[in-house]
C-alpha atoms as a PDB file:
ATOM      1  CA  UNK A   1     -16.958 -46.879 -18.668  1.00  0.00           C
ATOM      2  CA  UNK A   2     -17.557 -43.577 -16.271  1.00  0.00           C
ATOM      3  CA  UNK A   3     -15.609 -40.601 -16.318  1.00  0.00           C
ATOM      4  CA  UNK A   4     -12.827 -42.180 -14.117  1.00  0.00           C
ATOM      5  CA  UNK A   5     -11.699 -44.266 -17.179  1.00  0.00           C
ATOM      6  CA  UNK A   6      -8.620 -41.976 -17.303  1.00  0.00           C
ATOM      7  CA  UNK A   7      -7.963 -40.923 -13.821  1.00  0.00           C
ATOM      8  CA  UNK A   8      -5.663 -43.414 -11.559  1.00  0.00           C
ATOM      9  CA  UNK A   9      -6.877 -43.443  -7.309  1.00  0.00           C
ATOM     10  CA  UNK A  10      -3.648 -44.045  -4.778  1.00  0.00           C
ATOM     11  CA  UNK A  11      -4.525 -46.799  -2.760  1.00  0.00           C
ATOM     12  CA  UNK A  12      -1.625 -46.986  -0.591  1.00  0.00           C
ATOM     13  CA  UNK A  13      -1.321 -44.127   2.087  1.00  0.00           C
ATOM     14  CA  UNK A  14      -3.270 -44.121   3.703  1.00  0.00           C
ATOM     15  CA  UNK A  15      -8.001 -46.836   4.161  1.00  0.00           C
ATOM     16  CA  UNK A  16     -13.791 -48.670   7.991  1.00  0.00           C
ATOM     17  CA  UNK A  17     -16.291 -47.115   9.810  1.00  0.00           C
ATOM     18  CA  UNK A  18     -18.352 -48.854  12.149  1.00  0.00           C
ATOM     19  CA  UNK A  19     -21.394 -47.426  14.029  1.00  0.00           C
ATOM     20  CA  UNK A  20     -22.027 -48.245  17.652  1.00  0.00           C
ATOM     21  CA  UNK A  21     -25.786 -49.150  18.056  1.00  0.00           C
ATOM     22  CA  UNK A  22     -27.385 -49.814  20.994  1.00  0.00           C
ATOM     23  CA  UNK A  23     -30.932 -48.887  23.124  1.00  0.00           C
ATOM     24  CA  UNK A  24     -32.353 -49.479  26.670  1.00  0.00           C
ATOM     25  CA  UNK A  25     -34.079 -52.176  27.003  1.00  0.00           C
ATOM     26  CA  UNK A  26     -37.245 -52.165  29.138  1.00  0.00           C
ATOM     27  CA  UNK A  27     -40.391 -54.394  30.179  1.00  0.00           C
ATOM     28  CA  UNK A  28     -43.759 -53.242  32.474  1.00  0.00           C
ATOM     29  CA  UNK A  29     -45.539 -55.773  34.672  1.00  0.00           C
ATOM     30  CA  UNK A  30     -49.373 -56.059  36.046  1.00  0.00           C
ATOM     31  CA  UNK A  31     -50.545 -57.017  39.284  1.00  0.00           C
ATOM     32  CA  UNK A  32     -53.852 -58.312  40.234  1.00  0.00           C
ATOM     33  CA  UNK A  33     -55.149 -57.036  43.289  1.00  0.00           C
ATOM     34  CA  UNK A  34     -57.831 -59.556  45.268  1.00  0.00           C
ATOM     35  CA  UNK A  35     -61.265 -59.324  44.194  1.00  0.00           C
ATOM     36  CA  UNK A  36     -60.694 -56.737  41.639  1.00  0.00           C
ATOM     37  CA  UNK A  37     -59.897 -56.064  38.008  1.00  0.00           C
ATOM     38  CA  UNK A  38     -56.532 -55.708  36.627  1.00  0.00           C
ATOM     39  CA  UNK A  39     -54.694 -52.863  37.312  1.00  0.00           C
ATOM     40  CA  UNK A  40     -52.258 -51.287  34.531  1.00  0.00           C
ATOM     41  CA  UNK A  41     -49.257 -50.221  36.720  1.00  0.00           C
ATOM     42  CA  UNK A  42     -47.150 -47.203  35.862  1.00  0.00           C
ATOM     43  CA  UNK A  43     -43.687 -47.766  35.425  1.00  0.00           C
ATOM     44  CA  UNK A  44     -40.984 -45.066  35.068  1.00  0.00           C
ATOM     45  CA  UNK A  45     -39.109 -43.840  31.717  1.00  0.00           C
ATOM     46  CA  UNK A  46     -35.998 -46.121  31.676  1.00  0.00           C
ATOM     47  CA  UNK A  47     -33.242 -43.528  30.358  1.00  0.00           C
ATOM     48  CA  UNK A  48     -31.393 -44.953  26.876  1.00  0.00           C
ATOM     49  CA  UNK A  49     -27.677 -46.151  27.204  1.00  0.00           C
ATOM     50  CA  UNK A  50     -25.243 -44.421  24.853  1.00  0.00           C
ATOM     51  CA  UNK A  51     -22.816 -47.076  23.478  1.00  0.00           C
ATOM     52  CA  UNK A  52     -19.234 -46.067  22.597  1.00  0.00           C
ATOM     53  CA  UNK A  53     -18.159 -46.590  19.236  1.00  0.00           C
ATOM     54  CA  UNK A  54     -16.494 -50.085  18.549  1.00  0.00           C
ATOM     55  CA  UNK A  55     -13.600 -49.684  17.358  1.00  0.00           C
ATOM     56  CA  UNK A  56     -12.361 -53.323  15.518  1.00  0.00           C
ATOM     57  CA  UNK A  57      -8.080 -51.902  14.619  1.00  0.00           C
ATOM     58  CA  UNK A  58      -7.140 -49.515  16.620  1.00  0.00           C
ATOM     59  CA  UNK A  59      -4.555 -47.648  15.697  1.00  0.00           C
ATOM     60  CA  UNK A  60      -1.335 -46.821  18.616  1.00  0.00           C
ATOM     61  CA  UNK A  61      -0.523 -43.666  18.611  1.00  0.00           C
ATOM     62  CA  UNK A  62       3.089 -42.998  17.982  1.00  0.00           C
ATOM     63  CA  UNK A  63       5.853 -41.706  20.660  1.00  0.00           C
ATOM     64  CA  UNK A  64       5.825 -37.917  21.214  1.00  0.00           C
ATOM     65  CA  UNK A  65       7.578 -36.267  18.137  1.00  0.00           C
ATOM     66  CA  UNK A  66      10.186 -33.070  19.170  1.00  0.00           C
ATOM     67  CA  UNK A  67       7.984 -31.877  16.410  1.00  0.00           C
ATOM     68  CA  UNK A  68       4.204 -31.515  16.858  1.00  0.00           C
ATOM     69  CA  UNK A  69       2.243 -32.573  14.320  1.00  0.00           C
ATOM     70  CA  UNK A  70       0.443 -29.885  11.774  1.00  0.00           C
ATOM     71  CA  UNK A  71      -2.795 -28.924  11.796  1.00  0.00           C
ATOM     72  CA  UNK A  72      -4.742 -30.297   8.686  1.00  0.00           C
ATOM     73  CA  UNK A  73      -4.973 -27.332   6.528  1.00  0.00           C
ATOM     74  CA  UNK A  74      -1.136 -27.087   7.253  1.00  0.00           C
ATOM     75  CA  UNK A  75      -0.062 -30.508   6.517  1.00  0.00           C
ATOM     76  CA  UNK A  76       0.224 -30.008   2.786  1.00  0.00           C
ATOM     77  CA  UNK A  77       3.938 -29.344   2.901  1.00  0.00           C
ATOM     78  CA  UNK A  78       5.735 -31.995   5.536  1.00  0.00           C
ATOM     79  CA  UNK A  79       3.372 -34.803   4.294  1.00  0.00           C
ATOM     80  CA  UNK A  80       4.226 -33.881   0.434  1.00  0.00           C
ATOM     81  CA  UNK A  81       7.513 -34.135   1.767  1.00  0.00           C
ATOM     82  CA  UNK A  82       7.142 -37.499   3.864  1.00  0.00           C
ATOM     83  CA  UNK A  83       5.429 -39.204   0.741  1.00  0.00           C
ATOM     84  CA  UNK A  84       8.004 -38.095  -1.783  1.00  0.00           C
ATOM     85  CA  UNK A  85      10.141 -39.952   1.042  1.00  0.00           C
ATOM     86  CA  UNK A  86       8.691 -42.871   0.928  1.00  0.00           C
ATOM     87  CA  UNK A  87       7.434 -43.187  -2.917  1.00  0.00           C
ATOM     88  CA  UNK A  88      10.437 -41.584  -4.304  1.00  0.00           C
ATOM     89  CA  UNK A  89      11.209 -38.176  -6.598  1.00  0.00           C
ATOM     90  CA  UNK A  90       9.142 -39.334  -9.317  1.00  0.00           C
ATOM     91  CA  UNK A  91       6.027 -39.155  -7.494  1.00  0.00           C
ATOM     92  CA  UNK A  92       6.153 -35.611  -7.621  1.00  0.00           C
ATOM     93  CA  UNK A  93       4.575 -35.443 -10.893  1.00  0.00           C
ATOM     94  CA  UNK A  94       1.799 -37.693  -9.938  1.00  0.00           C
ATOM     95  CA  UNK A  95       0.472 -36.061  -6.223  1.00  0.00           C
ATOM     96  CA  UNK A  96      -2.099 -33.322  -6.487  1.00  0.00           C
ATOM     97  CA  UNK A  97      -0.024 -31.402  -3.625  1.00  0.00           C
ATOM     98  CA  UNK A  98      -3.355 -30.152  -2.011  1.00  0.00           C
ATOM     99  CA  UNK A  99      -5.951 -31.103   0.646  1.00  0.00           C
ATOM    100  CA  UNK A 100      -3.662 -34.318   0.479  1.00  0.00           C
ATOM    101  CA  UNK A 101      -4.996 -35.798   3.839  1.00  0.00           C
ATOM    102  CA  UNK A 102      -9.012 -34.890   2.867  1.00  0.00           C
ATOM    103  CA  UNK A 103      -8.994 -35.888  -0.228  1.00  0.00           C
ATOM    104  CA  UNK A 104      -7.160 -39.142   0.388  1.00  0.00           C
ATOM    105  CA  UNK A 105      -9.647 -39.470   2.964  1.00  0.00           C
ATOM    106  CA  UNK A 106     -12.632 -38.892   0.279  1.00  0.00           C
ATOM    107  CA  UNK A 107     -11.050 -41.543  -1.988  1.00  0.00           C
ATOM    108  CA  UNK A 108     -10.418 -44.127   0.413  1.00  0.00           C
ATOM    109  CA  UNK A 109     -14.261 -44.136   1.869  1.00  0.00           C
ATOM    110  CA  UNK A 110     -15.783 -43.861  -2.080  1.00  0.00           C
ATOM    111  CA  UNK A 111     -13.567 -47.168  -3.585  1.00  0.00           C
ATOM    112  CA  UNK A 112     -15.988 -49.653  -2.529  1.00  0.00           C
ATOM    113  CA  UNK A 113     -19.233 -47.247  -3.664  1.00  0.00           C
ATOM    114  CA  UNK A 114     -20.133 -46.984  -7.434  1.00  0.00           C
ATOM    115  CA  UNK A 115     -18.528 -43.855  -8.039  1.00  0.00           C
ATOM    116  CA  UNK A 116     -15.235 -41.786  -6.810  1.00  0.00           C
ATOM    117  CA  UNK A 117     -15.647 -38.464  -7.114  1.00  0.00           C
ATOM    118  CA  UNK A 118     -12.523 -37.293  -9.625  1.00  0.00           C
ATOM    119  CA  UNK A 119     -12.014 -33.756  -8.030  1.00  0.00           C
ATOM    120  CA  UNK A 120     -11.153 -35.843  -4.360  1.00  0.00           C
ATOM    121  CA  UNK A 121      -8.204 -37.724  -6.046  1.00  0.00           C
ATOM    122  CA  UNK A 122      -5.235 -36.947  -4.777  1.00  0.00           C
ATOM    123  CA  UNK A 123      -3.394 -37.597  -7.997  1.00  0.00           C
ATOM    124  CA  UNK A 124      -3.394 -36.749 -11.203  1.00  0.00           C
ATOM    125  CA  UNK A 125      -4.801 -37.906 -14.290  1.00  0.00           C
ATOM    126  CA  UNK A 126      -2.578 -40.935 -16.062  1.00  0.00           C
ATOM    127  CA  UNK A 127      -1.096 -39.518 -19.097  1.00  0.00           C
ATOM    128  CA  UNK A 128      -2.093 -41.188 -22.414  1.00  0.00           C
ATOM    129  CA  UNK A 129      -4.653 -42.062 -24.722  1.00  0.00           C
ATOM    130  CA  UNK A 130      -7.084 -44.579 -23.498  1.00  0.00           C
ATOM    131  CA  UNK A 131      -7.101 -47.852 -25.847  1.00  0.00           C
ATOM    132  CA  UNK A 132      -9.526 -49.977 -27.466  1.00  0.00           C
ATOM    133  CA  UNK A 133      -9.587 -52.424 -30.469  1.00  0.00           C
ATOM    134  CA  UNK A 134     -12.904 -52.995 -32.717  1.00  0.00           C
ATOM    135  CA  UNK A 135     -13.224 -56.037 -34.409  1.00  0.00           C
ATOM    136  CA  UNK A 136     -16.634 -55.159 -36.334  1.00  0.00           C
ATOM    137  CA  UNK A 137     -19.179 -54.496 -33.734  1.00  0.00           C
ATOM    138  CA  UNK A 138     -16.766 -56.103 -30.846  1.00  0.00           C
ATOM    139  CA  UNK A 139     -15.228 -53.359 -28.961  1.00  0.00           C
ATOM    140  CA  UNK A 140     -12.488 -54.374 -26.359  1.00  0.00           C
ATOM    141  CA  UNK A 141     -10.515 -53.099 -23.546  1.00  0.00           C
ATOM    142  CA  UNK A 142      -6.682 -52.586 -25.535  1.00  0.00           C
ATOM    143  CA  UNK A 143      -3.963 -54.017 -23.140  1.00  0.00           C
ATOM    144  CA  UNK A 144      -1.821 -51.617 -23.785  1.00  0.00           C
ATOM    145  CA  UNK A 145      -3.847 -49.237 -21.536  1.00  0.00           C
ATOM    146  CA  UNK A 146      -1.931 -51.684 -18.553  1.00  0.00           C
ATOM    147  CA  UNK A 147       1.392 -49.567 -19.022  1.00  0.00           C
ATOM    148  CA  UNK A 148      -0.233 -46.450 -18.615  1.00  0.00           C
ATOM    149  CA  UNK A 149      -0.646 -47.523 -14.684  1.00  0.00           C
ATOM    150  CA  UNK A 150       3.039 -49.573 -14.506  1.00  0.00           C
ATOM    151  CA  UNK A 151       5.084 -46.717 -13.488  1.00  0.00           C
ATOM    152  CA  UNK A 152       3.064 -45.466 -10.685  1.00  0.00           C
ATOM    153  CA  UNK A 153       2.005 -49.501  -9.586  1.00  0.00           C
ATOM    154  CA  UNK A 154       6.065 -49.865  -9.398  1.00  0.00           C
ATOM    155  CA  UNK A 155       6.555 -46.824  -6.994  1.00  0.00           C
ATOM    156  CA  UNK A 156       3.716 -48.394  -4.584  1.00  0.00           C
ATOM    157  CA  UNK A 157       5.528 -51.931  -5.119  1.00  0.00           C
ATOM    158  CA  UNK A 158       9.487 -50.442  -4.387  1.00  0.00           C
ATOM    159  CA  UNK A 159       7.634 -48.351  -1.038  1.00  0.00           C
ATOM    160  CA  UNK A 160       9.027 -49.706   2.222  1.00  0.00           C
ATOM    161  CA  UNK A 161       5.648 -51.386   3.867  1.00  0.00           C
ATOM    162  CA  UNK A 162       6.838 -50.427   7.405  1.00  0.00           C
ATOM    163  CA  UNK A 163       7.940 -46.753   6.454  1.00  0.00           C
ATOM    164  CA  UNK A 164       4.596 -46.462   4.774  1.00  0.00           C
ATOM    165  CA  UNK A 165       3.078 -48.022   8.143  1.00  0.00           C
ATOM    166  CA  UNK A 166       4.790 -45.133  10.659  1.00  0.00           C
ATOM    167  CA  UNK A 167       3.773 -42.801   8.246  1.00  0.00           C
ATOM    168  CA  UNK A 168       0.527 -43.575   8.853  1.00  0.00           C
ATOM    169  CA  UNK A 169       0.528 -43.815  12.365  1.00  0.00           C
ATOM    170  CA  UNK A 170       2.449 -40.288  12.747  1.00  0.00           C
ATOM    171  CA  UNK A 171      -0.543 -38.709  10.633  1.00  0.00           C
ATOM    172  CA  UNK A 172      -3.155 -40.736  11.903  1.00  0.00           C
ATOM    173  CA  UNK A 173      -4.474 -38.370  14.076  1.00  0.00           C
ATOM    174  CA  UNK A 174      -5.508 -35.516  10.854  1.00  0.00           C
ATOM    175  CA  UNK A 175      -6.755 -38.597   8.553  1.00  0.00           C
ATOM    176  CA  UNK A 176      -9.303 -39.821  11.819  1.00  0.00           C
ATOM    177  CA  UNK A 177     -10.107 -36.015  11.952  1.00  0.00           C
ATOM    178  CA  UNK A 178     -11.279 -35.584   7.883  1.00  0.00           C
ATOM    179  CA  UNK A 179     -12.914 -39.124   8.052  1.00  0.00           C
ATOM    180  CA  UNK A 180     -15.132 -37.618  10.846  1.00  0.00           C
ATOM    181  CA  UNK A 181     -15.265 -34.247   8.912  1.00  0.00           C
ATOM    182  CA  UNK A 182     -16.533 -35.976   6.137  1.00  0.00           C
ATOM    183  CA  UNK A 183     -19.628 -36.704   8.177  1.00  0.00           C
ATOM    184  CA  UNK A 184     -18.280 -39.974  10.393  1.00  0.00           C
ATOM    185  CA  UNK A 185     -17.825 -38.255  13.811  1.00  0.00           C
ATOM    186  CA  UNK A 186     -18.613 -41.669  15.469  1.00  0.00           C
ATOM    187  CA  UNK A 187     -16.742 -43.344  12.702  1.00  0.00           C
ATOM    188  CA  UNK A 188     -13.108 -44.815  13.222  1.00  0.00           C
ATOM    189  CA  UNK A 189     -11.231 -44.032   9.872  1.00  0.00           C
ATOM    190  CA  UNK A 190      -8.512 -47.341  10.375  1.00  0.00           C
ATOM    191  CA  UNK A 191     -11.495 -49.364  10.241  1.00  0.00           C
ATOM    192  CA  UNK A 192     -12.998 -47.865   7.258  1.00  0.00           C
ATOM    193  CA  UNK A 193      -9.680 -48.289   5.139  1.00  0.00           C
ATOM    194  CA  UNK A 194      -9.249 -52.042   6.174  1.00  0.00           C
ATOM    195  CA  UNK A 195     -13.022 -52.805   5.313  1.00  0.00           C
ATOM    196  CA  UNK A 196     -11.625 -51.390   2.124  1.00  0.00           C
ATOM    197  CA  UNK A 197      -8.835 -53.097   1.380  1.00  0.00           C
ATOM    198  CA  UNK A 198     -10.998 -56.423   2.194  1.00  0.00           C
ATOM    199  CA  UNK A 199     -13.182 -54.879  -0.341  1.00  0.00           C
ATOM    200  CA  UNK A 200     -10.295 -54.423  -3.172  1.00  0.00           C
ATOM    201  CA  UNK A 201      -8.845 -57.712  -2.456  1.00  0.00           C
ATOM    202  CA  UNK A 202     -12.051 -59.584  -3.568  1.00  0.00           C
ATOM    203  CA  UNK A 203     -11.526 -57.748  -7.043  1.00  0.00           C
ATOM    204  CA  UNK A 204     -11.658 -60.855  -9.235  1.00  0.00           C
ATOM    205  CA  UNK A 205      -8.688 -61.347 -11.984  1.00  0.00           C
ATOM    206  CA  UNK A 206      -9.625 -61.137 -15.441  1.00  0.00           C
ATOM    207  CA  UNK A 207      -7.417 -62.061 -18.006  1.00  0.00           C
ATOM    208  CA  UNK A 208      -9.817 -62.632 -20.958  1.00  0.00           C
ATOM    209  CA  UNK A 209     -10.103 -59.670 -23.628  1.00  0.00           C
ATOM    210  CA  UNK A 210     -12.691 -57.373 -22.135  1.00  0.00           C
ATOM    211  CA  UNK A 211     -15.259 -56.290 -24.196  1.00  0.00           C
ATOM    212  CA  UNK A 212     -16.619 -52.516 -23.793  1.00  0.00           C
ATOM    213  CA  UNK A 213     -19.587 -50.763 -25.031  1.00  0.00           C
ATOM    214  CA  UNK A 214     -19.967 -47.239 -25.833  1.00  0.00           C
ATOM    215  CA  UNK A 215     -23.446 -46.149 -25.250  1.00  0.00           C
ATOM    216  CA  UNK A 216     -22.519 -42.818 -24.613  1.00  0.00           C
ATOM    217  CA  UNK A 217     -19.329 -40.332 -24.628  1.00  0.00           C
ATOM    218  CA  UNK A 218     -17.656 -43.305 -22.373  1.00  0.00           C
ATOM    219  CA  UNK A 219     -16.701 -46.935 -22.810  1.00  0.00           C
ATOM    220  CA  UNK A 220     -18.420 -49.280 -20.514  1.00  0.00           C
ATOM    221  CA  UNK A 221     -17.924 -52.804 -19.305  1.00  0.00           C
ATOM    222  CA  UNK A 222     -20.186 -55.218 -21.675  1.00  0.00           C
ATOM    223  CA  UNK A 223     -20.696 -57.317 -18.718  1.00  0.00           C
ATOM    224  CA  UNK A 224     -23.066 -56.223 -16.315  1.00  0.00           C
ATOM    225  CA  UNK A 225     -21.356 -58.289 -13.456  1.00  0.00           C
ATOM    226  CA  UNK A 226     -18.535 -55.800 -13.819  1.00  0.00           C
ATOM    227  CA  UNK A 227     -20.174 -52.786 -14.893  1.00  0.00           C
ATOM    228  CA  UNK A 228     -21.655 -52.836 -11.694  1.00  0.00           C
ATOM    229  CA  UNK A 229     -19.053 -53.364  -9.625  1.00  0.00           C
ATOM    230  CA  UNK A 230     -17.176 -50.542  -7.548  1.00  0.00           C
ATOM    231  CA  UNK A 231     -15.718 -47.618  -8.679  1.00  0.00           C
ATOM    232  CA  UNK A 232     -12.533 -49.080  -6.935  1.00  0.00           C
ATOM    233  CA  UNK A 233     -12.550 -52.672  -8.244  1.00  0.00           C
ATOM    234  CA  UNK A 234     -13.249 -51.343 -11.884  1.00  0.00           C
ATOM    235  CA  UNK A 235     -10.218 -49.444 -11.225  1.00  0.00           C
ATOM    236  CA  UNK A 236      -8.042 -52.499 -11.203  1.00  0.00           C
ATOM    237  CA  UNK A 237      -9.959 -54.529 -13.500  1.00  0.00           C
ATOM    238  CA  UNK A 238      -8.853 -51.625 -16.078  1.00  0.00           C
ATOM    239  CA  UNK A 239      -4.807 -51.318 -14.762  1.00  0.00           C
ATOM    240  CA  UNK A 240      -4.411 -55.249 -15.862  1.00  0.00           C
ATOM    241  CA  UNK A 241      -3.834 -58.387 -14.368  1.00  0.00           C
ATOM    242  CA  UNK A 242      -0.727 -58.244 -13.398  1.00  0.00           C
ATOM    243  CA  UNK A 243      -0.227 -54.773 -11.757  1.00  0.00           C
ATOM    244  CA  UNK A 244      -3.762 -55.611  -9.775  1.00  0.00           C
ATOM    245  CA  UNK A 245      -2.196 -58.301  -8.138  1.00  0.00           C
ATOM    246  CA  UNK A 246       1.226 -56.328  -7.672  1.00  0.00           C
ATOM    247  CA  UNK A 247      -1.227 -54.140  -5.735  1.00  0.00           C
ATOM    248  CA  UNK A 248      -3.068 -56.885  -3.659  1.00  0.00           C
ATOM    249  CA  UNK A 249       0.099 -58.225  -2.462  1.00  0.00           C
ATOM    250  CA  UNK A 250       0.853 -54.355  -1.255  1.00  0.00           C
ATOM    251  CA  UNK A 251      -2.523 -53.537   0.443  1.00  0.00           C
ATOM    252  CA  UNK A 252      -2.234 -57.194   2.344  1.00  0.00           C
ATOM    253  CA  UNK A 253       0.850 -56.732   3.535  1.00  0.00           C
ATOM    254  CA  UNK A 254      -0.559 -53.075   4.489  1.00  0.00           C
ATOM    255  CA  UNK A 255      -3.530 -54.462   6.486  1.00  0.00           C
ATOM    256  CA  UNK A 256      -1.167 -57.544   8.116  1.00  0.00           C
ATOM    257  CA  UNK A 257       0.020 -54.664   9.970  1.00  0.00           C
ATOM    258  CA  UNK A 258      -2.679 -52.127  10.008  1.00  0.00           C
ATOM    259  CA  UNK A 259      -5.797 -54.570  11.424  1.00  0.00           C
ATOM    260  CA  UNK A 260      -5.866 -56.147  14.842  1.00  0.00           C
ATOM    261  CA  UNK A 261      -4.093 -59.533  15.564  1.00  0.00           C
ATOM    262  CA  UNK A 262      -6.743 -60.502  17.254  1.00  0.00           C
ATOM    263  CA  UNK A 263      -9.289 -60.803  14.394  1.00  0.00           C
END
């Protein structure tokens, strides 16, 4: 298991990017004079066609605030505020209160890749010991790892959906600007995060004792079908069955109104 063993992600606040592709399309043509041999005829450059991005969920933008939004490096303090809001107090001791919008960002585009870096969370480590049990030479996950992630699951579970939702939309504008800082500038951060939470819903549900090995420092899955999974869907693999599917039901209710009706 990788150094995020004992780090938790926040999936909620938010988290796919799509690239337009596209080229001119050309064709030449030779004419055959009388009497004579082919001619190769000259035809002129034909000048590429940019596409625009396509853009699968946008996102509305929401009615004209009294109060303009922040700037990104100034956001820190209103959306600390606005998530403490919406979570509750106890979140508090959870949120890394800096670079919240990049690094949520960050963490949203690296669940579905094989590592997320741990300095981009934006929250802290889980408190605890991390568990195991040895049988002999059988080393397995220890269940009672699952609670370590139960108070911070319930906080995501208790959050409003549709407060979470105009949150969203009133800071949508400083997430699509650190998605394209973070090297998407054709990118369109909404779809990125519902590509993800496709991507987290297909976690599968394991409820069997899950055996680890240890051939370094860190624990590993013994199974190479989930050792090589995603840094995001080994995430919920190790919180337990039943706060994984506490937060599938949270992310699709999330991306029922986050993605386009029309898909």
């Amino acid at each position: 298991m990788n150094e995020e063993t004992k780090n938790w992600i926040w999936y909620a606040i938010p988290i796919a990017v799509v690239v337009a592709i596209g080229a001119a399309l050309y064709y030449g043509y030779r004419e055959r004079a009388p009497q004579s041999e082919p001619q190769a005829q000259q035809q002129a450059p034909v000048e590429p066609v940019e596409s625009e991005p396509v853009i699968k969920h946008p996102i509305e933008p929401t009615a004209e605030s009294e109060e303009p939004l922040p700037t990104i490096e100034e956001s820190d303090p209103s959306l600390q505020q606005a998530l403490v809001e919406a979570f509750g107090r106890p979140l508090e001791q959870y949120l890394v209160p800096k670079s919240i919008i990049r690094h949520t960002v960050a963490t949203i585009d690296n669940l579905p890749r094989k590592k997320a870096a741990v300095q981009m969370w934006p929250l802290k480590p889980m408190s605890g010991e991390f568990l195991v049990k040895s049988e002999g030479e059988v080393i397995t996950l220890d269940e009672k790892n699952f609670a370590r992630y139960t108070p911070l699951v319930s906080l995501f579970e208790k959050a409003d959906t549709q407060q979470l939702v105009r949150l969203y939309r009133r800071y949508y504008p400083l997430l699509q600007q650190a998605y394209a800082d973070l090297g998407y500038p054709d990118g369109y951060f909404n779809d990125r995060l519902i590509e993800v939470i496709d991507h987290l819903l297909e976690t599968p549900e394991i409820r069997a004792p899950i055996e680890l090995t240890q051939p370094g420092m860190f624990y590993e899955y013994a199974d190479p079908s989930l050792e090589n999974r995603s840094a995001g869907q080994k995430l919920l693999i190790r919180m337990g069955p039943q706060n994984t599917a506490i937060i599938k039901r949270k992310i699709l209710e999330l991306r029922e109104e986050l993605a386009s009706k029309q898909e």
